[in-house]
N, C-alpha and C. Protein backbone atom coordinates (compact mmCIF):
# COMPACT_ATOMS: atom_id res chain seq x y z
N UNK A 1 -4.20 6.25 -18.04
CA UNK A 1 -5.03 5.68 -16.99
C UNK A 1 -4.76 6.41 -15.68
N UNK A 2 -5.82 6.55 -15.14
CA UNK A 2 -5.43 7.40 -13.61
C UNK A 2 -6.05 6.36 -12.72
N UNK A 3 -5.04 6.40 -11.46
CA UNK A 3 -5.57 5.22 -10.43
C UNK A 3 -6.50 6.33 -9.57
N UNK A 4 -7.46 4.99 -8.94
CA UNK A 4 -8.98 5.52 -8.61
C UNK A 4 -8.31 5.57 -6.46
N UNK A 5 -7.82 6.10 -6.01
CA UNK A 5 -7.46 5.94 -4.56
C UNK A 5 -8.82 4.96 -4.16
N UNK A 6 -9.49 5.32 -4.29
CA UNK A 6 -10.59 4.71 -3.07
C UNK A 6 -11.25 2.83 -3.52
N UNK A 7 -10.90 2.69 -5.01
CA UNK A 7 -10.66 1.64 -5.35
C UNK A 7 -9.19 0.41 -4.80
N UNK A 8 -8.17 1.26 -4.98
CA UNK A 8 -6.48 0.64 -4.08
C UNK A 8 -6.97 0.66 -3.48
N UNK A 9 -7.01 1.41 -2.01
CA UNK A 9 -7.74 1.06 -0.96
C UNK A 9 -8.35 -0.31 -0.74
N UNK A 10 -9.20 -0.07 -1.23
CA UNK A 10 -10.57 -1.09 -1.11
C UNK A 10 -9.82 -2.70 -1.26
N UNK A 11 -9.43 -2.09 -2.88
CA UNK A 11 -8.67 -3.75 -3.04
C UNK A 11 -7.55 -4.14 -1.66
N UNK A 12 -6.67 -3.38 -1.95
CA UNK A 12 -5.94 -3.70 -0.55
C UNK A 12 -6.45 -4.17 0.89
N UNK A 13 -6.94 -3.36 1.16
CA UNK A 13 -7.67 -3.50 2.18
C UNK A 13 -8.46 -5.68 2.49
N UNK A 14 -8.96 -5.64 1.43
CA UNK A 14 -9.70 -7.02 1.28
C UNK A 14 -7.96 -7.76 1.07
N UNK A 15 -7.41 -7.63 0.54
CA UNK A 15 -5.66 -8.67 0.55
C UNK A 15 -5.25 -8.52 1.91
N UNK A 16 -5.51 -7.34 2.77
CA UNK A 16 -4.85 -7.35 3.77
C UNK A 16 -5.74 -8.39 4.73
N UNK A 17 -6.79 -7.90 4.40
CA UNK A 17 -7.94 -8.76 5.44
C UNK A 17 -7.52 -10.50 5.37
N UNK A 18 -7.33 -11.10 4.39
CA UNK A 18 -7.18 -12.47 3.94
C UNK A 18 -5.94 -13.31 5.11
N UNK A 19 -4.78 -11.73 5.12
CA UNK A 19 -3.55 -12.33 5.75
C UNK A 19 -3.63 -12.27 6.94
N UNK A 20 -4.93 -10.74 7.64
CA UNK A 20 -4.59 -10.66 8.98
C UNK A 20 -6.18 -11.43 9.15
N UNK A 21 -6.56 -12.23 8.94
CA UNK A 21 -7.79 -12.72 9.32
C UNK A 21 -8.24 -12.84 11.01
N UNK A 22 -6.77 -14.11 11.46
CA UNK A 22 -6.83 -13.69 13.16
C UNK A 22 -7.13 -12.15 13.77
N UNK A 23 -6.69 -11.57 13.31
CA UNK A 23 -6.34 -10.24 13.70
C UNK A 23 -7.47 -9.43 13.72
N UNK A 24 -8.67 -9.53 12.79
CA UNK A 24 -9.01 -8.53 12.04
C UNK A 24 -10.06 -7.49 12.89
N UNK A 25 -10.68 -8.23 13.89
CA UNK A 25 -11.30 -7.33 14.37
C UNK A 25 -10.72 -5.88 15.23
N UNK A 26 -9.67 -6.58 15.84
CA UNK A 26 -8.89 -5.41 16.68
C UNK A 26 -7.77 -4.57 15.44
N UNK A 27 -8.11 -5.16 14.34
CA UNK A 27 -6.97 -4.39 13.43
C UNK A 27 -7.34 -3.37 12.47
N UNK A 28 -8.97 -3.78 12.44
CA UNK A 28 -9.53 -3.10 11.07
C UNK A 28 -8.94 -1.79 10.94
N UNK A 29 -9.65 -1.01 11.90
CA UNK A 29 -9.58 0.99 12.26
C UNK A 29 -7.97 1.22 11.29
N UNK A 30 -7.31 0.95 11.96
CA UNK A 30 -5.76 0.81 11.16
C UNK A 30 -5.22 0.25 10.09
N UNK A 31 -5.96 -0.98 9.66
CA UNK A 31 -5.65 -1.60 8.73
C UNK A 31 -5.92 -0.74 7.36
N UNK A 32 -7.40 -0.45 7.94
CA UNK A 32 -8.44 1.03 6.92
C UNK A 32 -7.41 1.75 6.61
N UNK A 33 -7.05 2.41 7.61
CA UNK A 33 -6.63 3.77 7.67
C UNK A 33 -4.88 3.80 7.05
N UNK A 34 -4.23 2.80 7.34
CA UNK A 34 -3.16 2.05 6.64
C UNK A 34 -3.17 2.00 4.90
N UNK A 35 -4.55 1.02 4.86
CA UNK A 35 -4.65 0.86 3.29
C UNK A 35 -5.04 2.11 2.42
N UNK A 36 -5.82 3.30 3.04
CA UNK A 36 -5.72 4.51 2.54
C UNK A 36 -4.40 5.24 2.04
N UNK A 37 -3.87 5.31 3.18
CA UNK A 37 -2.68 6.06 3.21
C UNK A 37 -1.54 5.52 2.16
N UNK A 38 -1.66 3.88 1.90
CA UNK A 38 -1.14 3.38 1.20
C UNK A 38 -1.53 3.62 -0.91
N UNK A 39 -2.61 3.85 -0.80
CA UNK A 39 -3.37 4.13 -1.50
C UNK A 39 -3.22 5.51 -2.40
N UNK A 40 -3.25 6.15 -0.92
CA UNK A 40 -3.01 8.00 -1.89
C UNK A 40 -1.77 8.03 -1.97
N UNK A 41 -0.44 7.70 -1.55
CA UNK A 41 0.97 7.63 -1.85
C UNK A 41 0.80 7.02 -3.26
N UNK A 42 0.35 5.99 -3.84
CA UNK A 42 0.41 5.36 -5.03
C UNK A 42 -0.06 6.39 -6.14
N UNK A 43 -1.37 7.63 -5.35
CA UNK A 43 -1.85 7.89 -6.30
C UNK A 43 -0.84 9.23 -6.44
N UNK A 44 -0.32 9.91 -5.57
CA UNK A 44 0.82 10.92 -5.37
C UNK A 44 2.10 10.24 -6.35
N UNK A 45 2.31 9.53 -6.03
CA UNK A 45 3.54 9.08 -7.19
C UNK A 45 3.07 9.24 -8.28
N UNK A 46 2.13 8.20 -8.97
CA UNK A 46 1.01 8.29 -10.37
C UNK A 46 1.22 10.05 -10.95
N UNK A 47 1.03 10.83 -10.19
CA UNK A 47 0.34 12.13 -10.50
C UNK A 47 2.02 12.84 -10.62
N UNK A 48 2.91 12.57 -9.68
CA UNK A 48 4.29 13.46 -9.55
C UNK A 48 5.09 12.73 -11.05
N UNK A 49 4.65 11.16 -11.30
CA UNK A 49 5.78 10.97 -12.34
C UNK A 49 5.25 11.12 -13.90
N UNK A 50 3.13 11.31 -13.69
CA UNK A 50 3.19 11.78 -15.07
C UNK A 50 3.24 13.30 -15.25
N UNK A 51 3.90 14.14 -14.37
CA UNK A 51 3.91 15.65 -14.36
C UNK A 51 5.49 15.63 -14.16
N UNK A 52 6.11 14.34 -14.65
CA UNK A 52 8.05 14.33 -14.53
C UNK A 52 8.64 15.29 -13.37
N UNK A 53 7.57 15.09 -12.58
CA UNK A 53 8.63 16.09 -11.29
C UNK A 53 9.45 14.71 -10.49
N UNK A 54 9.34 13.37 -10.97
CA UNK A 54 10.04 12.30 -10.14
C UNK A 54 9.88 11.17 -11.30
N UNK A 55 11.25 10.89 -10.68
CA UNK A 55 12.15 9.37 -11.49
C UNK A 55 11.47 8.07 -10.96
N UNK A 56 12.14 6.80 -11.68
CA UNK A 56 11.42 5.85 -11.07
C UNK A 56 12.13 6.00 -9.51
N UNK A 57 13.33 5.88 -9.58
CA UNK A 57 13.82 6.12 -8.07
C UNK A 57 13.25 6.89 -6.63
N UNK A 58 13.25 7.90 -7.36
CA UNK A 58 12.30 8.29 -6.42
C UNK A 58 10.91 8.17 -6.40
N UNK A 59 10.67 7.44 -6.83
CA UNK A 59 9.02 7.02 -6.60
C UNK A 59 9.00 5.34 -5.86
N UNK A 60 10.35 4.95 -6.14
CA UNK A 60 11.00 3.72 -5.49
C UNK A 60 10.44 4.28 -3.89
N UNK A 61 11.56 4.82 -3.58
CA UNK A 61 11.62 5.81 -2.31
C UNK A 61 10.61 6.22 -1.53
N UNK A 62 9.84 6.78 -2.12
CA UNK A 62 8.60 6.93 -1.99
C UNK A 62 7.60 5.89 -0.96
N UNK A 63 7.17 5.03 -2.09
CA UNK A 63 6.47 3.94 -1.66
C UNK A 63 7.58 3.13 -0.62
N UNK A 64 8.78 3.00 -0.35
CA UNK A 64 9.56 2.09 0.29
C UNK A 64 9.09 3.30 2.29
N UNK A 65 9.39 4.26 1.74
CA UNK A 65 9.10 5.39 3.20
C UNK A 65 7.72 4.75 3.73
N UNK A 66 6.63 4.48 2.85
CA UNK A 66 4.97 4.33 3.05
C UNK A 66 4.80 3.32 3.46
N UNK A 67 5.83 2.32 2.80
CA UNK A 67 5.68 0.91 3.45
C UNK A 67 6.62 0.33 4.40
N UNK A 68 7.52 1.46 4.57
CA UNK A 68 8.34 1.72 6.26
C UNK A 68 7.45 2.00 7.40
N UNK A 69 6.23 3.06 7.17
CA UNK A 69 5.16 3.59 8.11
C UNK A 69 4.44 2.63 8.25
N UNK A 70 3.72 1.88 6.90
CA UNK A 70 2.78 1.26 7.14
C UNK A 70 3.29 0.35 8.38
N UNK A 71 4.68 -0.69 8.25
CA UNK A 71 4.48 -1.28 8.84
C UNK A 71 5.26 -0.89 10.68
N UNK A 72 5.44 -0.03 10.78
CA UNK A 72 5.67 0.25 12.01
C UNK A 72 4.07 0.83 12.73
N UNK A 73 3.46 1.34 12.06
CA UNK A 73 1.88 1.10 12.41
C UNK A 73 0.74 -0.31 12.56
N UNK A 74 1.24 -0.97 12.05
CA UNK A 74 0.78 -2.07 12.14
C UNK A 74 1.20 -2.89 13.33
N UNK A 75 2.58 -2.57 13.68
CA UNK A 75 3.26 -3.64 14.48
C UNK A 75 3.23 -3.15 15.87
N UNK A 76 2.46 -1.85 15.55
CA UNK A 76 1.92 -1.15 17.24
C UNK A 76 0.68 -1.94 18.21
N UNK A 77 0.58 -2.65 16.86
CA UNK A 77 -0.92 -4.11 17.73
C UNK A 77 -0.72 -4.84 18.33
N UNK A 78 -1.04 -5.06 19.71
CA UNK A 78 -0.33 -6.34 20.13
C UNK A 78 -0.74 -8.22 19.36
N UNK A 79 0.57 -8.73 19.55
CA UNK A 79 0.48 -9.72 18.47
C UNK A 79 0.92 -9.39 17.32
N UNK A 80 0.84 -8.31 17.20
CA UNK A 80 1.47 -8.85 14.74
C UNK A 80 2.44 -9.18 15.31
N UNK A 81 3.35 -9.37 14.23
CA UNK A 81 4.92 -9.73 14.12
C UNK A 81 5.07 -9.00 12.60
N UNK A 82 6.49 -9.18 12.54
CA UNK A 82 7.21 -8.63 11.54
C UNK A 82 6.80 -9.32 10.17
N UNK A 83 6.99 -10.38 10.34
CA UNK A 83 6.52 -11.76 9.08
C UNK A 83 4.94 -11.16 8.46
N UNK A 84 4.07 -11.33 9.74
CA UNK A 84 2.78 -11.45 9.23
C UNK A 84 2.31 -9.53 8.97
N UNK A 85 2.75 -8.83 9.15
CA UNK A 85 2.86 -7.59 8.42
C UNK A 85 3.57 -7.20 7.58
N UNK A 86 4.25 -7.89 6.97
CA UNK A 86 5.14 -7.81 5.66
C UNK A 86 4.07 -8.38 4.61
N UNK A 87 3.99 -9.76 4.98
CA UNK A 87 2.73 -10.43 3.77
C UNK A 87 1.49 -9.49 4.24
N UNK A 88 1.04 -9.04 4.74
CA UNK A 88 -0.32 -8.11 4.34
C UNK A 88 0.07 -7.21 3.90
N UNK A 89 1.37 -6.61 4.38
CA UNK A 89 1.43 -5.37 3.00
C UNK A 89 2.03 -5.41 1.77
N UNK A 90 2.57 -6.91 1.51
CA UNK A 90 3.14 -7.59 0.34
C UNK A 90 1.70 -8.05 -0.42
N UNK A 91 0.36 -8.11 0.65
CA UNK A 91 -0.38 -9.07 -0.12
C UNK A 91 -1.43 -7.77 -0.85
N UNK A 92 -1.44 -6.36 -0.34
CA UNK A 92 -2.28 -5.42 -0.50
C UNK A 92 -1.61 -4.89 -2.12
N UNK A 93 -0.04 -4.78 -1.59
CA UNK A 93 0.34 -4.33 -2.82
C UNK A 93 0.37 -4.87 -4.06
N UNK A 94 0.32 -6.21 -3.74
CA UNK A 94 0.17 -6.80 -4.84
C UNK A 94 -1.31 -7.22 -5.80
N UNK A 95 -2.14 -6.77 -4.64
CA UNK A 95 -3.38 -6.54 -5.68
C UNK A 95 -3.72 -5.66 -6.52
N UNK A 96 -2.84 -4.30 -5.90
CA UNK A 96 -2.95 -3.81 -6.74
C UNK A 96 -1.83 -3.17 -8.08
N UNK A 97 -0.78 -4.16 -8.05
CA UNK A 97 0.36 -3.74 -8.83
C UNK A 97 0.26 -3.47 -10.08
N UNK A 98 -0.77 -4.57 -10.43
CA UNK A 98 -1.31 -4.32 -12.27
C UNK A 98 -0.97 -2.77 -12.86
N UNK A 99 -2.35 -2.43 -11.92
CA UNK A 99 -2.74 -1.39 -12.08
C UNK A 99 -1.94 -0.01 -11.96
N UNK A 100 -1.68 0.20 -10.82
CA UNK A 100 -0.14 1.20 -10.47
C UNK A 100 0.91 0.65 -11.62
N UNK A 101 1.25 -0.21 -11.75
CA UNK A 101 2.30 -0.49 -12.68
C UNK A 101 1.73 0.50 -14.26
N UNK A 102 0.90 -0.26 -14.46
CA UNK A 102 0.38 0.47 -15.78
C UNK A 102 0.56 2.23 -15.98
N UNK A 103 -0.52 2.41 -15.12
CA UNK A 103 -0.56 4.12 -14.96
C UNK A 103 0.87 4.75 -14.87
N UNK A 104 2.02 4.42 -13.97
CA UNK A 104 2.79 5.33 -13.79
C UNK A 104 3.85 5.03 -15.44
N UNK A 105 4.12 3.52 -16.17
CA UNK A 105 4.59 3.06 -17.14
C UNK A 105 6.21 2.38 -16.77
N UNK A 106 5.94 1.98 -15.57
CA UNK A 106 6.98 1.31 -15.31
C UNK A 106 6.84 -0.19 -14.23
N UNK A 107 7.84 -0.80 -13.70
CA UNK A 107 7.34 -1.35 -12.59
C UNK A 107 7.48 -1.01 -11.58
N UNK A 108 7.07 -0.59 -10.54
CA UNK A 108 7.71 -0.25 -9.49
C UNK A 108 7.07 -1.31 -8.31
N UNK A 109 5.77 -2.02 -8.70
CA UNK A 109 5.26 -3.01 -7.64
C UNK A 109 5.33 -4.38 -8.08
């Protein structure tokens, strides 16, 4: 199975929307651009661990760096907090964990 980037995205994107609802108008541009970025890292891991150039560990690593960025980008808005950008990027990833889980053959979300 190969993950579709612009599908993660998308899904994410709509999980993130749910958590930052207050937020959303002044957040979208970033939130977008967030859930992308979040998106092609998933699909960069996918692609590095079925070509065994990376362990689960480092694909741990990986996504933990992406979701270090994500949320220091997020928390550049005035208003987020730490809490409520953790659950949107707890709530993005988890829409799409199925799926990433499957493709790479482990869990990592």
């Amino acid at each position: 199975m190969s993950l579709n980037a612009s599908q993660l995205a998308s899904d994410a994107l709509a999980a993130m929307q749910k958590v930052l609802a207050a937020q959303w108008p002044s957040i979208l541009a970033l939130a977008t651009s967030q859930a992308q970025k979040l998106a092609l890292t998933l699909v960069d891991i996918e692609q590095m661990v079925q070509a065994k150039q990376i362990d689960s560990d480092t694909a741990a690593d990986l996504l933990d760096s992406q979701r270090r960025a994500t949320t220091a980008v997020l928390l550049c808005i005035r208003g987020m907090d730490q809490i409520v950008v953790e659950q949107a990027i707890n709530a993005a990833l988890a829409v799409v964990a199925s799926a990433v889980n499957t493709a790479i053959g482990f869990p990592l979300l």
